[in-house]
C-alpha atoms as a PDB file:
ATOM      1  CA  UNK A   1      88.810 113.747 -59.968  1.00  0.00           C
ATOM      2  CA  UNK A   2      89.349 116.250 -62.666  1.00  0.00           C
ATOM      3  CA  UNK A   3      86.479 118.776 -62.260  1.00  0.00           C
ATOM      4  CA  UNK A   4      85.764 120.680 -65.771  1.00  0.00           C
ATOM      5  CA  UNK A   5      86.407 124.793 -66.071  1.00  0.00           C
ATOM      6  CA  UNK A   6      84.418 126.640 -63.456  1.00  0.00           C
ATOM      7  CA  UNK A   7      80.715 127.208 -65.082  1.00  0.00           C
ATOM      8  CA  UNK A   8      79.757 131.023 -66.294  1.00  0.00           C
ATOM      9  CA  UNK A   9      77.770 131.332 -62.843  1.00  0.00           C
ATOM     10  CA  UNK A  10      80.605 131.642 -61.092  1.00  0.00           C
ATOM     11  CA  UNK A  11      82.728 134.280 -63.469  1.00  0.00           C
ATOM     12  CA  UNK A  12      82.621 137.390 -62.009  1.00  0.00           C
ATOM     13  CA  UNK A  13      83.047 140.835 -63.472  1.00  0.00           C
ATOM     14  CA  UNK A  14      85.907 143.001 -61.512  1.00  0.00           C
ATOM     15  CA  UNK A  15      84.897 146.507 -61.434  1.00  0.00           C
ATOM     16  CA  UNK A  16      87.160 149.096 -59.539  1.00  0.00           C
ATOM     17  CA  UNK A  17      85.244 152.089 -58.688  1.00  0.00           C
ATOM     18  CA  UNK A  18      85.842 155.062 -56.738  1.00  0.00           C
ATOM     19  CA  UNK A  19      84.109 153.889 -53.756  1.00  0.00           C
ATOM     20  CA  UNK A  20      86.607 150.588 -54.014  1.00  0.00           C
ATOM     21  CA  UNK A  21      89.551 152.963 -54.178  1.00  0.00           C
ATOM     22  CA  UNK A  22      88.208 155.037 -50.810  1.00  0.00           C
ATOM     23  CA  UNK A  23      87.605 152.055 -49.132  1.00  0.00           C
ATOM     24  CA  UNK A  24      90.969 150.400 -49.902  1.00  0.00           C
ATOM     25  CA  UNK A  25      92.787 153.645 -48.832  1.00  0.00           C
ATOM     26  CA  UNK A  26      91.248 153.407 -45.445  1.00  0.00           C
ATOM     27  CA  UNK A  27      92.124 149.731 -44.829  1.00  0.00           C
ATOM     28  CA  UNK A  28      95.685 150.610 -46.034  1.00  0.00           C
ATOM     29  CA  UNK A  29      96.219 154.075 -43.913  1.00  0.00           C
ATOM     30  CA  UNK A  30      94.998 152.516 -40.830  1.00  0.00           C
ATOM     31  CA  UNK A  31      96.746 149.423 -41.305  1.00  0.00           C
ATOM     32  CA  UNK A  32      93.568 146.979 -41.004  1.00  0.00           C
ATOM     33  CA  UNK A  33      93.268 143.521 -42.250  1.00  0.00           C
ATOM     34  CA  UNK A  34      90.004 142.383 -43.725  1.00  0.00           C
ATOM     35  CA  UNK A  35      88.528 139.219 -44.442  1.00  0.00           C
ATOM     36  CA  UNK A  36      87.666 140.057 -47.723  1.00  0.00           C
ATOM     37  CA  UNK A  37      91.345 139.891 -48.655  1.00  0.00           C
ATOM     38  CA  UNK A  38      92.830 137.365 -46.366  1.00  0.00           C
ATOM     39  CA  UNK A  39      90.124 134.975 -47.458  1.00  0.00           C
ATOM     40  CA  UNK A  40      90.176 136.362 -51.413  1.00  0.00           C
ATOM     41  CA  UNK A  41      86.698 136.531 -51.352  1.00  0.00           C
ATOM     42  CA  UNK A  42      85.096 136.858 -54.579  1.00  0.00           C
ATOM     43  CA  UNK A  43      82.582 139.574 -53.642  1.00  0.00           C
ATOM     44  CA  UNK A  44      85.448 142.294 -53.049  1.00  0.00           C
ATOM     45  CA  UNK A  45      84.929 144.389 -55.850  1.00  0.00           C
ATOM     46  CA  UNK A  46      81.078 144.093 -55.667  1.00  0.00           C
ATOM     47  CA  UNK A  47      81.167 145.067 -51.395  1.00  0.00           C
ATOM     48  CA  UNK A  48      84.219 147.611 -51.909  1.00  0.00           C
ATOM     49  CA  UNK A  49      82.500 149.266 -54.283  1.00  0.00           C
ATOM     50  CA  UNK A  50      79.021 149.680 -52.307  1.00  0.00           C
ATOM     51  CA  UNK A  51      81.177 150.781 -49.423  1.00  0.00           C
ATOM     52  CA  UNK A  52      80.853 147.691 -46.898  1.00  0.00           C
ATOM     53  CA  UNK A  53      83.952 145.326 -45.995  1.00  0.00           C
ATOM     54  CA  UNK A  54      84.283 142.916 -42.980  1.00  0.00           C
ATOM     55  CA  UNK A  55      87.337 143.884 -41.060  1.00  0.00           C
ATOM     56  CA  UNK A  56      89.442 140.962 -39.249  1.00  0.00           C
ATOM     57  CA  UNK A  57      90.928 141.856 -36.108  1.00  0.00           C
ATOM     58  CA  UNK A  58      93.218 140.868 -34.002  1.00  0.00           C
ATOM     59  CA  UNK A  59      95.955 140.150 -36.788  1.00  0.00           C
ATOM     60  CA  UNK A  60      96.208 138.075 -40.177  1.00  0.00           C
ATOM     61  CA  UNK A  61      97.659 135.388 -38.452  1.00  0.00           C
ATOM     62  CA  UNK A  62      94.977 132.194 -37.289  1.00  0.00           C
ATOM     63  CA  UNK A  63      96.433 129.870 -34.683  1.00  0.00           C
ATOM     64  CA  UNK A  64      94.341 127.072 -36.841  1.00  0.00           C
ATOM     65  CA  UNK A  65      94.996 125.946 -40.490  1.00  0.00           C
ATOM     66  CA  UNK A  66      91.635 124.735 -41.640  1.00  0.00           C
ATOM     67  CA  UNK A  67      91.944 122.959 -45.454  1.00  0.00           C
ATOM     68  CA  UNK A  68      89.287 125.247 -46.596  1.00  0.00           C
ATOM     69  CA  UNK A  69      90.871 128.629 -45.452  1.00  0.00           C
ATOM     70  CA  UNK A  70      93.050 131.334 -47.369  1.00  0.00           C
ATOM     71  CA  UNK A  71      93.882 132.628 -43.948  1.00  0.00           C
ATOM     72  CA  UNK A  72      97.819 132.870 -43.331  1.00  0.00           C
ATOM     73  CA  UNK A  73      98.427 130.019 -40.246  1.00  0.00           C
ATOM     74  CA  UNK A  74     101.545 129.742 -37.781  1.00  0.00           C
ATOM     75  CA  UNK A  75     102.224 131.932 -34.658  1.00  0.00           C
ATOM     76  CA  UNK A  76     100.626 135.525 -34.497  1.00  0.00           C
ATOM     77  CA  UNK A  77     101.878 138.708 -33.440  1.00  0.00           C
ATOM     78  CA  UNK A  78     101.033 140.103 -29.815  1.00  0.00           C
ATOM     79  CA  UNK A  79      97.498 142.225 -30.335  1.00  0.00           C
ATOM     80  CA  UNK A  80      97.625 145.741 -31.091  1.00  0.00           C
ATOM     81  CA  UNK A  81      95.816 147.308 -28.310  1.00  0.00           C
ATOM     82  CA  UNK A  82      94.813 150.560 -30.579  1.00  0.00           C
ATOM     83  CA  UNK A  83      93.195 148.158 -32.794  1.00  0.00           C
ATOM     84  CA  UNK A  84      89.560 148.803 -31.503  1.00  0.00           C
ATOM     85  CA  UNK A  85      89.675 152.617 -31.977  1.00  0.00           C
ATOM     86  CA  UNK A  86      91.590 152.037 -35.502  1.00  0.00           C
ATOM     87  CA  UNK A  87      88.381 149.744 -36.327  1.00  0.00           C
ATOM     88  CA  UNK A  88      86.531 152.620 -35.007  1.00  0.00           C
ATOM     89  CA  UNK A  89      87.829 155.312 -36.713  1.00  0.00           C
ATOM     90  CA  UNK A  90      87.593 153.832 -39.772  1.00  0.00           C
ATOM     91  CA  UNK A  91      83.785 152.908 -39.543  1.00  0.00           C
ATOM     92  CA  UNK A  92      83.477 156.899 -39.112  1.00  0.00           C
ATOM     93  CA  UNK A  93      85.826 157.651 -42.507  1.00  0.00           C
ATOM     94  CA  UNK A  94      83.768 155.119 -44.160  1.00  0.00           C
ATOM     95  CA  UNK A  95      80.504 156.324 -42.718  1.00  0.00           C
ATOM     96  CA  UNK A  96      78.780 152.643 -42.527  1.00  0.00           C
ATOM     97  CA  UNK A  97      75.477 152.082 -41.278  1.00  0.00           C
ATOM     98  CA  UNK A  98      76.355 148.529 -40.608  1.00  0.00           C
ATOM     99  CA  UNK A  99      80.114 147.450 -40.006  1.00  0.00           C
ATOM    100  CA  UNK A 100      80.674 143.822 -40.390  1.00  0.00           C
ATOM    101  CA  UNK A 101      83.492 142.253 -37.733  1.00  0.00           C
ATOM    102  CA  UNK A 102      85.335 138.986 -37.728  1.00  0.00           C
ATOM    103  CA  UNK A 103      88.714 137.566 -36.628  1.00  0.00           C
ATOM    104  CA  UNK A 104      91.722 134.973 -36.968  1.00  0.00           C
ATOM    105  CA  UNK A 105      91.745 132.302 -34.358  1.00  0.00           C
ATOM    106  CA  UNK A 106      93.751 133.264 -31.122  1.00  0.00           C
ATOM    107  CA  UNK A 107      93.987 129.788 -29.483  1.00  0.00           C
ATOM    108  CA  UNK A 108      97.963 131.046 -28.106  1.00  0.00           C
ATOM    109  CA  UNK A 109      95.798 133.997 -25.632  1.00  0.00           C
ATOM    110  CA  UNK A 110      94.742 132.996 -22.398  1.00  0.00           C
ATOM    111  CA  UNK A 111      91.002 134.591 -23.236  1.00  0.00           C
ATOM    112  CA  UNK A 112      91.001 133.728 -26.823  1.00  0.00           C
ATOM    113  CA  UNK A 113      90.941 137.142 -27.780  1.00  0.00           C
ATOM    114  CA  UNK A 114      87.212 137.309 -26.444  1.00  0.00           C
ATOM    115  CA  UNK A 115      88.284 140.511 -24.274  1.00  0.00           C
ATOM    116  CA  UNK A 116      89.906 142.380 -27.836  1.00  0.00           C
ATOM    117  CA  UNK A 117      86.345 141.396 -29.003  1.00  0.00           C
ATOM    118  CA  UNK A 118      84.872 143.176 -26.571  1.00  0.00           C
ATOM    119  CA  UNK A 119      87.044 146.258 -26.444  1.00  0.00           C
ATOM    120  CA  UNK A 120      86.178 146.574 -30.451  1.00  0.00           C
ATOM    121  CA  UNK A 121      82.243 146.472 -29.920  1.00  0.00           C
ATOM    122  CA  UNK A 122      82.638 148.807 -27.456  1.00  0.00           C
ATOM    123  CA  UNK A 123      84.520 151.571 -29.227  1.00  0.00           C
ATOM    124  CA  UNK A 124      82.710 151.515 -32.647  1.00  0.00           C
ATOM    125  CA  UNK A 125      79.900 152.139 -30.035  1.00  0.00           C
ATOM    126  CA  UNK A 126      81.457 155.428 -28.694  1.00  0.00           C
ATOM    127  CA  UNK A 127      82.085 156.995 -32.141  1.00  0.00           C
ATOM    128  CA  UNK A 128      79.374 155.465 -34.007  1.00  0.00           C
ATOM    129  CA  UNK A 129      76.054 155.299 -32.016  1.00  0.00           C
ATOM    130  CA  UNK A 130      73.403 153.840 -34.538  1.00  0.00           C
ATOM    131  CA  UNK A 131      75.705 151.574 -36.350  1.00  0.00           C
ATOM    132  CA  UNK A 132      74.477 147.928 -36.821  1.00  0.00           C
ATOM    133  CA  UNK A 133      77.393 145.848 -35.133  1.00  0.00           C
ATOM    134  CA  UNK A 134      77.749 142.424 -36.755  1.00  0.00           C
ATOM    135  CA  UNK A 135      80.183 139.662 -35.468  1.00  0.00           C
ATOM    136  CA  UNK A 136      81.608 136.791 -37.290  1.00  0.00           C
ATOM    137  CA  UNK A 137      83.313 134.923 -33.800  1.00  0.00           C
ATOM    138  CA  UNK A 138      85.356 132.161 -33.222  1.00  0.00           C
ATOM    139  CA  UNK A 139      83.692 128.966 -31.135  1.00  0.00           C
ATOM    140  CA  UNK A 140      83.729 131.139 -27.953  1.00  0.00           C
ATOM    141  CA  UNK A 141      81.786 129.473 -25.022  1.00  0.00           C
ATOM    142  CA  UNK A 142      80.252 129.936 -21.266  1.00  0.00           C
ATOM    143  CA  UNK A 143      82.243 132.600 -19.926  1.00  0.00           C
ATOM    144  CA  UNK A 144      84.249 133.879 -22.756  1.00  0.00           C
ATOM    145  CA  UNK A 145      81.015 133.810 -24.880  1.00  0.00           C
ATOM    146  CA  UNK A 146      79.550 135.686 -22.350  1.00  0.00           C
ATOM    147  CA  UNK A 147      82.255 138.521 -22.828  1.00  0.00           C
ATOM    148  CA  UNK A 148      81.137 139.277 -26.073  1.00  0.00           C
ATOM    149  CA  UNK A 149      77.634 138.656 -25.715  1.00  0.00           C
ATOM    150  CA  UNK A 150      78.140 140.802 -23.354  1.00  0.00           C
ATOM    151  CA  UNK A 151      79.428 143.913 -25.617  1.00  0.00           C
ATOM    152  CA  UNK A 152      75.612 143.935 -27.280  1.00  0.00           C
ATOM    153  CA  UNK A 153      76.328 143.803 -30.816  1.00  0.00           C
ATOM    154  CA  UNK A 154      73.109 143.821 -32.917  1.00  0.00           C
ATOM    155  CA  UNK A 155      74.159 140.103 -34.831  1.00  0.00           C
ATOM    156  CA  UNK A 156      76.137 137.473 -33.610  1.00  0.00           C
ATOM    157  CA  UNK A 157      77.197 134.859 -36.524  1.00  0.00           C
ATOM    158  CA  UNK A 158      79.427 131.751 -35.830  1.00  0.00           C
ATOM    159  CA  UNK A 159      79.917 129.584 -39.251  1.00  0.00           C
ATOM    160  CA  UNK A 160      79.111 125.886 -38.935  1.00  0.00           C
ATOM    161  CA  UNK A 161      81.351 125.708 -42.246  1.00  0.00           C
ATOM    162  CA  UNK A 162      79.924 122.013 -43.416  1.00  0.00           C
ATOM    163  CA  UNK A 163      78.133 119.264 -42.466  1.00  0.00           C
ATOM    164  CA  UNK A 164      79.018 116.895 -39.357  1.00  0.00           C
ATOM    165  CA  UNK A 165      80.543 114.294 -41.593  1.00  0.00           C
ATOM    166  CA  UNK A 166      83.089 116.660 -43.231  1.00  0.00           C
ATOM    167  CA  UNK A 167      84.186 118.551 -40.350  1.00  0.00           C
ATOM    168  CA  UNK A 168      87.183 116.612 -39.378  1.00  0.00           C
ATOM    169  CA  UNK A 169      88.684 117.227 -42.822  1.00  0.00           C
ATOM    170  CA  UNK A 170      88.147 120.152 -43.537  1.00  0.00           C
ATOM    171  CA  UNK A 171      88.332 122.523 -40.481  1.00  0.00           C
ATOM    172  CA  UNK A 172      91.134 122.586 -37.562  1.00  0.00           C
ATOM    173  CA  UNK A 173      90.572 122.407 -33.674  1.00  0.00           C
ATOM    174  CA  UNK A 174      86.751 122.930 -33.944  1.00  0.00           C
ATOM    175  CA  UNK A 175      84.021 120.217 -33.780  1.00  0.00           C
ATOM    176  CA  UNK A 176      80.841 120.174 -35.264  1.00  0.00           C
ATOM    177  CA  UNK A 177      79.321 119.895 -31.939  1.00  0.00           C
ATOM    178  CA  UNK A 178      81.073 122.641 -30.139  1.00  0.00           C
ATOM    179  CA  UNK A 179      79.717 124.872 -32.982  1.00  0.00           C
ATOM    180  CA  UNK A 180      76.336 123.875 -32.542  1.00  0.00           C
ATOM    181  CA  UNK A 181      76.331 124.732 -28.810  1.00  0.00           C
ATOM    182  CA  UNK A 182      78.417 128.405 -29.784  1.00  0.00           C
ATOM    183  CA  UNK A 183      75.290 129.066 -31.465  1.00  0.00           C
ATOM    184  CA  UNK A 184      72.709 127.613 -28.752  1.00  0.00           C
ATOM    185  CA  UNK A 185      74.333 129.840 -26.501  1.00  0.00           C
ATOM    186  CA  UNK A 186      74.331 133.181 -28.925  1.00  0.00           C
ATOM    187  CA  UNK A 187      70.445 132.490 -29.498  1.00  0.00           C
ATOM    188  CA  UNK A 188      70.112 132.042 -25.737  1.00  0.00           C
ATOM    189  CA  UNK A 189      71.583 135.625 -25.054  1.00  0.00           C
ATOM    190  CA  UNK A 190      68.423 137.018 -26.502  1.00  0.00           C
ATOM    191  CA  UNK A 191      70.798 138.302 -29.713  1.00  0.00           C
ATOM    192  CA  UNK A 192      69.981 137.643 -33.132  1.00  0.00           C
ATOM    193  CA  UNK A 193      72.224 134.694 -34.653  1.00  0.00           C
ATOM    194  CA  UNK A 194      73.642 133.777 -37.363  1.00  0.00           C
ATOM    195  CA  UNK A 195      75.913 130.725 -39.329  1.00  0.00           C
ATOM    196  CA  UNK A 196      76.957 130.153 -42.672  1.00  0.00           C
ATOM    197  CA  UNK A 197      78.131 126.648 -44.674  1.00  0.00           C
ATOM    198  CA  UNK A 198      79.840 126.141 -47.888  1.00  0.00           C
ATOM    199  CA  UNK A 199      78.530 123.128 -50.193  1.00  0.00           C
ATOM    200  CA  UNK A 200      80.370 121.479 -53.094  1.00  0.00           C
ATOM    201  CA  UNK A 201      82.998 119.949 -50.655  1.00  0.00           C
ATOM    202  CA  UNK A 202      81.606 116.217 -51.051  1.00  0.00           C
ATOM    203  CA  UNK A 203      78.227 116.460 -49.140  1.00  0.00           C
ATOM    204  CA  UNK A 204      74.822 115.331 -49.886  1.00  0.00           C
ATOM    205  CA  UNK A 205      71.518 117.136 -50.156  1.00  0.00           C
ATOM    206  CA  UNK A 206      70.073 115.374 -47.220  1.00  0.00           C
ATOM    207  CA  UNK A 207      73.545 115.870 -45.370  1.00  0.00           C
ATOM    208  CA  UNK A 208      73.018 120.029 -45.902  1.00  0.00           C
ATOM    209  CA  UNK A 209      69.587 119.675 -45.028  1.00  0.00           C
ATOM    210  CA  UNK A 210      70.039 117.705 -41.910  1.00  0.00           C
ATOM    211  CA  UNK A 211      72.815 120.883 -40.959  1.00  0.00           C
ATOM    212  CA  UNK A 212      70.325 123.703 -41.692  1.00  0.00           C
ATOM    213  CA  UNK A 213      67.767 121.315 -39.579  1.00  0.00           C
ATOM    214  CA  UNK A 214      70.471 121.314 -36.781  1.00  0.00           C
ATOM    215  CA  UNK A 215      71.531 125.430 -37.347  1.00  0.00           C
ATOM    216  CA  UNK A 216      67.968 125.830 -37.342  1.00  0.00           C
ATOM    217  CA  UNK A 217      67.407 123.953 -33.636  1.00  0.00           C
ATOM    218  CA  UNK A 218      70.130 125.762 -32.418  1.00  0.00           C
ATOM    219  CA  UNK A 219      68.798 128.976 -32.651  1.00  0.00           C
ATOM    220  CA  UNK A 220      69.550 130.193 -35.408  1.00  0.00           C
ATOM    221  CA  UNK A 221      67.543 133.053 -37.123  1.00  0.00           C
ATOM    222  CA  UNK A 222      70.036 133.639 -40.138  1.00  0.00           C
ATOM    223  CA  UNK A 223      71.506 131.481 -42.741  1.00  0.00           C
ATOM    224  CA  UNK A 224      74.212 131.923 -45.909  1.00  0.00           C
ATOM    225  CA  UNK A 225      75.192 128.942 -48.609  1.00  0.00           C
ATOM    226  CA  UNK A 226      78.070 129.723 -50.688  1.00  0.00           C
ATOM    227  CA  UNK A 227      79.833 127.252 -52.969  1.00  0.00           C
ATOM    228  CA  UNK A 228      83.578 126.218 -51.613  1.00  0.00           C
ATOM    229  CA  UNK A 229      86.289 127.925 -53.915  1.00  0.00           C
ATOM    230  CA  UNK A 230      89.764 126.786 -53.581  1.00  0.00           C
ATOM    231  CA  UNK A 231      91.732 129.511 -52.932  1.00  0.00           C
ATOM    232  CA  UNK A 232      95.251 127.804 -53.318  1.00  0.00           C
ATOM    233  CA  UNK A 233      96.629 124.874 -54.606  1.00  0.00           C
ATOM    234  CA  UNK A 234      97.164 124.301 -50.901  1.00  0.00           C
ATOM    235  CA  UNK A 235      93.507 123.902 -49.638  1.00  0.00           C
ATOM    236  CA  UNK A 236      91.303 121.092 -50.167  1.00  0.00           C
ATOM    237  CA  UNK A 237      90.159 120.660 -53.606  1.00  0.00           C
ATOM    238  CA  UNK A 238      86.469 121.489 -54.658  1.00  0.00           C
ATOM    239  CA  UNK A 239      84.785 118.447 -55.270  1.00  0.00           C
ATOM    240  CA  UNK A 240      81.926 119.786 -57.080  1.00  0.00           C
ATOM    241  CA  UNK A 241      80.033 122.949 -58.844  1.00  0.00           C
ATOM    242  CA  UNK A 242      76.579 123.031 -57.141  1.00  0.00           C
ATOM    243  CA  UNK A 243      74.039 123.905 -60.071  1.00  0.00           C
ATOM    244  CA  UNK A 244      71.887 127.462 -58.690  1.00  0.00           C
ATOM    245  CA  UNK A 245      69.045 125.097 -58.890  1.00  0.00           C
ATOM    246  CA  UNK A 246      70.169 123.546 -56.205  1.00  0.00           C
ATOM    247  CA  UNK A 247      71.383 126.675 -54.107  1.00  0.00           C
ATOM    248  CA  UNK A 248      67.190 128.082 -54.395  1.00  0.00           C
ATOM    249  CA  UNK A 249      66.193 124.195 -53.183  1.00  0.00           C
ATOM    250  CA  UNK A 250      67.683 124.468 -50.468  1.00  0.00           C
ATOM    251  CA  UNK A 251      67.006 128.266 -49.656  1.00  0.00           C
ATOM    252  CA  UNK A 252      63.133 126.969 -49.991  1.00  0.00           C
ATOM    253  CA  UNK A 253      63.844 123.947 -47.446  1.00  0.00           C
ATOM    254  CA  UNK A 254      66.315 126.768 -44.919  1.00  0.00           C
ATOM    255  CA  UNK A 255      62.869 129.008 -45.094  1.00  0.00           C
ATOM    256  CA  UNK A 256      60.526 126.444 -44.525  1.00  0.00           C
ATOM    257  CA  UNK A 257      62.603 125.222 -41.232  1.00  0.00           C
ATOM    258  CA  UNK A 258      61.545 128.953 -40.127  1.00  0.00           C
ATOM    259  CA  UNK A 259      65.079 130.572 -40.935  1.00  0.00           C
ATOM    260  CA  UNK A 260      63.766 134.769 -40.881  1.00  0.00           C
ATOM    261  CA  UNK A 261      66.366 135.244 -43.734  1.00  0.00           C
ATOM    262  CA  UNK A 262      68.634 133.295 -46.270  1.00  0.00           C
ATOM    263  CA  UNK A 263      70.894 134.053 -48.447  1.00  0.00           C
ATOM    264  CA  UNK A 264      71.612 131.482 -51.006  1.00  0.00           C
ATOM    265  CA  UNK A 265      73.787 131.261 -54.107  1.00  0.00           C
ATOM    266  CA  UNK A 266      77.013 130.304 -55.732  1.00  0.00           C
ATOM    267  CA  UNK A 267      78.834 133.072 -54.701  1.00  0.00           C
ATOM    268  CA  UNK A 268      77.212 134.028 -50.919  1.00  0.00           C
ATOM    269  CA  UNK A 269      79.676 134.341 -48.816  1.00  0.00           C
ATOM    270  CA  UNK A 270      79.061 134.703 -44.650  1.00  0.00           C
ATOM    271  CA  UNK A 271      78.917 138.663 -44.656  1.00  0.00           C
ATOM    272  CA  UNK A 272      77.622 139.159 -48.355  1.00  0.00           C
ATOM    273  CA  UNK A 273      74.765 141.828 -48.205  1.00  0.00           C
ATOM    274  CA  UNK A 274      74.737 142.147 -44.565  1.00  0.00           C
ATOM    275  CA  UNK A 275      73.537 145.457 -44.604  1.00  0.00           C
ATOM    276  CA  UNK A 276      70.187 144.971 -47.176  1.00  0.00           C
ATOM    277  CA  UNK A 277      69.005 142.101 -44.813  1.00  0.00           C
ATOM    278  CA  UNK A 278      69.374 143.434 -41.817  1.00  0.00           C
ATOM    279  CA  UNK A 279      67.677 146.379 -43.070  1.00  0.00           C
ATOM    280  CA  UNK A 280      64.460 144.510 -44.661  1.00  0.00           C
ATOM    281  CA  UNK A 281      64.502 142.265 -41.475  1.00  0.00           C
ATOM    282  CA  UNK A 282      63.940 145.562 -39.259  1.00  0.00           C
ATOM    283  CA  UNK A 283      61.216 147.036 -41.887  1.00  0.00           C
ATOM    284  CA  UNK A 284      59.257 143.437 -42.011  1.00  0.00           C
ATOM    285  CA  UNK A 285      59.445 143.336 -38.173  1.00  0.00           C
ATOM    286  CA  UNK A 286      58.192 147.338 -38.175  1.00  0.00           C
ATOM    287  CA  UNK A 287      55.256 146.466 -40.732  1.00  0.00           C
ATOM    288  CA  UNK A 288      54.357 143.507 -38.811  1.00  0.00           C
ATOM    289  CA  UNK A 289      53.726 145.506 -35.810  1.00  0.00           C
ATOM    290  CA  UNK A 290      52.187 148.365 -37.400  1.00  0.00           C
ATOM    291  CA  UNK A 291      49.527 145.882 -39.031  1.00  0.00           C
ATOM    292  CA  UNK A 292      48.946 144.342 -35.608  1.00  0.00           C
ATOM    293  CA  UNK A 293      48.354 147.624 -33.755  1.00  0.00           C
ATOM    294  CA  UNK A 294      45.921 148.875 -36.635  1.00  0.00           C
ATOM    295  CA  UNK A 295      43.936 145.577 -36.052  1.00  0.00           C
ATOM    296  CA  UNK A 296      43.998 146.198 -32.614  1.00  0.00           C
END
C-alpha cells in the first residue's frame, strides 16, 4: 500500500528561536539525551522554543527494538552515575516549572534501571523544590515499580503504544497485558497516571476505543493520541493518515469514559504540553474546592 503525500495537517512550520538555541546548549554542555531527538519528534521546535524538553536517561541506547521506535537499539553503555544531578542541574539552567523524564529500556541491569529512576527524582527534588516531576517509565512492576513510586513524582505515565491486537508487531519484549497492570499499579500508588497510543498503524475505531476503555479501567486519569510517523525507512510503515475529525471523536469518547484530561490530535505526542495541563488540572481541582467550601 502506497499511502499518498502526508496531508497539510501534518506539515509543520520549523521555527528556531532563542529559547530553542538556550535549550539546545544545555542538552549539549551537559551531555543529555532527550527524547525529543532520539525519537525525532515533530514538536521539537514548538517545545524547545517554549522552553520544555523531555530528557531520556540512562543512555540513548534501548535494550528493545520496537518497529515503531527511532530509538538507537543494541547493547548500552554502563549508567553514568552523575546523570541524576546533570538532569538536575539542568532543570535549574532551564528554570522549568515542570521537567518531563523518560528513558531507554535497560532490560541488561539487574533492577532495570528502576534504582537510576529513583536517584533522578530524587535530585531534581534537592535543587528544584516546586518543580512538577513527570515520568514516562518503562513496564516496571511490584517491587521495582514500587522504587519509583516510591521517589513521589507528581505524574507517572507508562504508554500502552496501540491496541491489544497490534502489540506483537509493533513493540518488543512488552505485552499488552503487562502494560495494563504497570498502570493498575501506578493508579494504585495514589499518583496521578498517565498513557499515551499512536493510531494510523492498522487499527479500528472500536479497537482504540476498546484501549482507552481498558487505559481508562486501569486507572488511568490522563490520555494522549498522536498519529504514528515513520521515522525511518526501517520502522514499520504508517498504514494510514487519521483525518482530525477523527482525533476530536475519539477525544469526546476518552472524556466521556471519565479521562480528567486528553490531549488529542495529529501531532500529540506522550509529553506534548505537559506543563499547560497539569497546570489547568491543578486550577480546575482549586476552583472545584473553592466552589464547594463557599456552598458550604
Amino acid at each position: 500500500m502506497i499511502l499518498p503525500r502526508k496531508p497539510d495537517w501534518l506539515k509543520i512550520k520549523i521555527e528556531n528561536t532563542e529559547n530553542f538555541s538556550f535549550i539546545k546548549k544545555i542538552v549539549v554542555e551537559n551531555q543529555l539525551h532527550t527524547i525529543c531527538s532520539s525519537g525525532k519528534c515533530p514538536n521539537q521546535c514548538e517545545c524547545w522554543s517554549r522552553g520544555t524538553a523531555t530528557f531520556m536517561i540512562m543512555g540513548d541506547i534501548c535494550t528493545r527494538s520496537c518497529k515503531f521506535c527511532a530509538t538507537k537499539s543494541g547493547k548500552p553503555l554502563p549508567l553514568d552515575s552523575a546523570e541524576p544531578v546533570k538532569v538536575a542541574e539542568s532543570v535549574s539552567l532551564m528554570k522549568l516549572k515542570h521537567c518531563v523524564i523518560t528513558s531507554v529500556d535497560r532490560d541488561d541491569l539487574p533492577d532495570k534501571g528502576a534504582k537510576h529512576w529513583a536517584e533522578t527524582v530524587s535530585k531534581i527534588r534537592e535543587l528544584n523544590a516546586n518543580i512538577i516531576i513527570e515520568l514516562l517509565i518503562p513496564d516496571y512492576q511490584n517491587e521495582l515499580l514500587k522504587i519509583v513510586t516510591d521517589s513521589k513524582p507528581d505524574i507517572i505515565g507508562h504508554n500502552l503504544e496501540t491496541v491489544e491486537r497490534l502489540t506483537p508487531t509493533v513493540r518488543s519484549r512488552a505485552t499488552y497485558k503487562n502494560s495494563l497492570e504497570t498502570l493498575t499499579q501506578i493508579a494504585a500508588s495514589g499518583i496521578l497516571t498517565k498513557t499515551g497510543i499512536m493510531v494510523g498503524l492498522g487499527e479500528t475505531e472500536a479497537e482504540v476505543c476498546q484501549t482507552l476503555t481498558d487505559a481508562r479501567h486501569a486507572g488511568t486519569s490522563i490520555v494522549t493520541i498522536g498519529q504514528y510517523l515513520q521515522p525511518s525507512k526501517n520502522n514499520i510503515a504508517v498504514a494510514e493518515y487519521i483525518k482530525p475529525e477523527l482525533f476530536d471523536k475519539y477525544k469526546s469518547f476518552a472524556l466521556e469514559l471519565g479521562f480528567t484530561h486528553v490531549e488529542s490530535a495529529p501531532l500529540v505526542r506522550s509529553s506534548y504540553r505537559s506543563d499547560y495541563y497539569y497546570t489547568e488540572l491543578h486550577r480546575e481541582a482549586q476552583s472545584y474546592t473553592e466552589k464547594k467550601l463557599r456552598k458550604s
